[in-house]
C-alpha atoms as a PDB file:
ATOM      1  CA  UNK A   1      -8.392  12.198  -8.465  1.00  0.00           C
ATOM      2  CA  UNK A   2      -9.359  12.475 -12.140  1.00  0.00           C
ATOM      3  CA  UNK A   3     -10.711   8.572 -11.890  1.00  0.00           C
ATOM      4  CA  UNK A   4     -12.171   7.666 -15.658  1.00  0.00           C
ATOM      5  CA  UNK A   5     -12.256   3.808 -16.775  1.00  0.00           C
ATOM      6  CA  UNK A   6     -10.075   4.403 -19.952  1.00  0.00           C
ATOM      7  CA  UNK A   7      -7.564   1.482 -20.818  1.00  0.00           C
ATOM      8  CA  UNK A   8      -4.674   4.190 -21.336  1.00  0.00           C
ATOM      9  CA  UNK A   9      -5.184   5.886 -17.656  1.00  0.00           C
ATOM     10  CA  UNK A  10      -5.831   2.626 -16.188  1.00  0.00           C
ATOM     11  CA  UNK A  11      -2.485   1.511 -17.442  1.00  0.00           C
ATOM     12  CA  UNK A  12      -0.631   4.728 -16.351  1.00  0.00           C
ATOM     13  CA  UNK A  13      -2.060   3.998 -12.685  1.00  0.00           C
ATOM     14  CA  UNK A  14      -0.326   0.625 -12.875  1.00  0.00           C
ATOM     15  CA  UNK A  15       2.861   1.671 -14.399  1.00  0.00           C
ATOM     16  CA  UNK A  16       2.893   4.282 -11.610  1.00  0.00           C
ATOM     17  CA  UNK A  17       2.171   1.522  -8.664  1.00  0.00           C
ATOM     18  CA  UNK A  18       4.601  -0.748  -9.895  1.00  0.00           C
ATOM     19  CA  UNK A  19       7.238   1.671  -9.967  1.00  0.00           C
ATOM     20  CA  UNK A  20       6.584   2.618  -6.239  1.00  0.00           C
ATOM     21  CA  UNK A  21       6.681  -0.756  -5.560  1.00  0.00           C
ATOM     22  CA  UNK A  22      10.213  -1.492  -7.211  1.00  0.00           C
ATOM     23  CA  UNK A  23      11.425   1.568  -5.697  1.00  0.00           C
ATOM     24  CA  UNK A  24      10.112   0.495  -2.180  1.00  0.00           C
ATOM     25  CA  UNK A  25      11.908  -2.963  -2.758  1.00  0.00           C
ATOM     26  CA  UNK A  26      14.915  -1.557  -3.279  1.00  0.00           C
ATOM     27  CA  UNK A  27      14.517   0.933  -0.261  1.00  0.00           C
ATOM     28  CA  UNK A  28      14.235  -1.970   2.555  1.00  0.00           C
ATOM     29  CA  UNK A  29      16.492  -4.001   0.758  1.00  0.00           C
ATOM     30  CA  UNK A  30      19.268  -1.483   1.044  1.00  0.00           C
ATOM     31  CA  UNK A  31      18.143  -0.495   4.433  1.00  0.00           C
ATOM     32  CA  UNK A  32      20.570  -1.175   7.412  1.00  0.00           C
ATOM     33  CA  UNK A  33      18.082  -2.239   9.736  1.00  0.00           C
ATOM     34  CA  UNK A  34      14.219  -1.499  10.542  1.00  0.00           C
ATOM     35  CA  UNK A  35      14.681   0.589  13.089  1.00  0.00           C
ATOM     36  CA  UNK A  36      16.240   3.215  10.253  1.00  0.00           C
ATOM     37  CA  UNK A  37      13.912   6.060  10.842  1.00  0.00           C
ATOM     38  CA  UNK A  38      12.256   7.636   7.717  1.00  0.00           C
ATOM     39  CA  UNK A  39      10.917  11.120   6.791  1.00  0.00           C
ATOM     40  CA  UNK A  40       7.572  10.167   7.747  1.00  0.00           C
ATOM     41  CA  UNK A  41       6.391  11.766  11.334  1.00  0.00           C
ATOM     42  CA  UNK A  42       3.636  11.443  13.603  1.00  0.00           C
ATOM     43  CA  UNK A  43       1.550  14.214  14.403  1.00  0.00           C
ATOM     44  CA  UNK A  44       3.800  15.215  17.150  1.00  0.00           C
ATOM     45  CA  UNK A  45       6.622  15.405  14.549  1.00  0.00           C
ATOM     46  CA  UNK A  46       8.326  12.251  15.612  1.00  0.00           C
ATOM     47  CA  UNK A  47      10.123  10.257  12.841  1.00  0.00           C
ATOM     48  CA  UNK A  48       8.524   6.893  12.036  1.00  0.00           C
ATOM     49  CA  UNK A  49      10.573   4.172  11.721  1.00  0.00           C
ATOM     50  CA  UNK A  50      10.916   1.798   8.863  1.00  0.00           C
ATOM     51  CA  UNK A  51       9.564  -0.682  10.751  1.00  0.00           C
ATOM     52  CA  UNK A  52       6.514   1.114  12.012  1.00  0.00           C
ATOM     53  CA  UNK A  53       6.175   2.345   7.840  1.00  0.00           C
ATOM     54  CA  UNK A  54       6.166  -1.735   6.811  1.00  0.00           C
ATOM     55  CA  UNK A  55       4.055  -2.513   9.820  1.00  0.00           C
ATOM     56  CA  UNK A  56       1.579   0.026   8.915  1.00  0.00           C
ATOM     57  CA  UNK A  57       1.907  -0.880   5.148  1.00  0.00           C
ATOM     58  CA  UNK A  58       0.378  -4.379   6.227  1.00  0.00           C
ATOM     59  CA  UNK A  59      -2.441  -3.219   7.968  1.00  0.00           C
ATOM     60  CA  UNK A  60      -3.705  -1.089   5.284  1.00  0.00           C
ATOM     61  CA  UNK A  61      -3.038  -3.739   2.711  1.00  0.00           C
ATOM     62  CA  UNK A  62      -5.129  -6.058   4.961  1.00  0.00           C
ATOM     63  CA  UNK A  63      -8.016  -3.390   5.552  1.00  0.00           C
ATOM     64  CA  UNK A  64      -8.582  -2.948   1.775  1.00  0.00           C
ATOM     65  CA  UNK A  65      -8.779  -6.449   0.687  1.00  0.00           C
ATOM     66  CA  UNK A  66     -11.123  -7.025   3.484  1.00  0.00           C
ATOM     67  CA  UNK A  67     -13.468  -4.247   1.921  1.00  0.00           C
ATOM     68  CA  UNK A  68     -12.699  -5.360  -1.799  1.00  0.00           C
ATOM     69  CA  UNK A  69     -13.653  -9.176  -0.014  1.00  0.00           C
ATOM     70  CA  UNK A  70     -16.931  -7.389   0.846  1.00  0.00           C
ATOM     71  CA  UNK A  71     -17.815  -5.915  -1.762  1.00  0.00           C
ATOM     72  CA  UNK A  72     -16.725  -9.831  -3.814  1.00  0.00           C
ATOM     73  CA  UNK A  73     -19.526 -11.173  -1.785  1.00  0.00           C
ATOM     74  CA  UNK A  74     -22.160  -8.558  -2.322  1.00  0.00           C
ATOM     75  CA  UNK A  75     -21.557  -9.913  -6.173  1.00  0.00           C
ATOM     76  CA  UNK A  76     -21.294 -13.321  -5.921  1.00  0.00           C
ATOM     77  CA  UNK A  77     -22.698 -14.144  -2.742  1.00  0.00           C
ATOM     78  CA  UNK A  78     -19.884 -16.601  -1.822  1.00  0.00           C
ATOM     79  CA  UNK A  79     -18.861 -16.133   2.193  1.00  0.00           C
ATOM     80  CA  UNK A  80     -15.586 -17.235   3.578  1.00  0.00           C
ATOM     81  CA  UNK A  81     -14.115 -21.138   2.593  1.00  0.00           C
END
């Protein structure tokens, strides 16, 4: 929400996502195992587990750079080396 391409917001968004990210680093790291559940539920309100968070973490990590990969190649035309 309230996207503009000003070098002062731009900055806030990465101060903001590193923070999460330290923050998240410090969560697993001081978790006592992955099976710890966390507040997140499914839709049937069953805790997720911090596994299942990590896990799910990686997929949508992988799904975006496959779409930012796409739209790399609609640039530059290079395909997968």
């Amino acid at each position: 929400e309230d996207v503009v391409a000003e070098p002062a917001a731009v900055a806030e968004a990465w101060q903001a996502w590193g923070e999460e990210i330290e923050f998240a680093d410090r969560f697993v790291a001081s978790a006592s195992d992955l099976d710890l559940l966390t507040a997140k539920v499914d839709e049937r309100g069953t805790p997720r587990s911090l596994r299942w968070v990590l896990v799910h973490l990686i997929e949508e990590y992988a799904r975006h750079n496959g779409h930012a990969d796409l739209l790399r190649e609609c640039i530059d035309g290079r395909v997968g080396q």
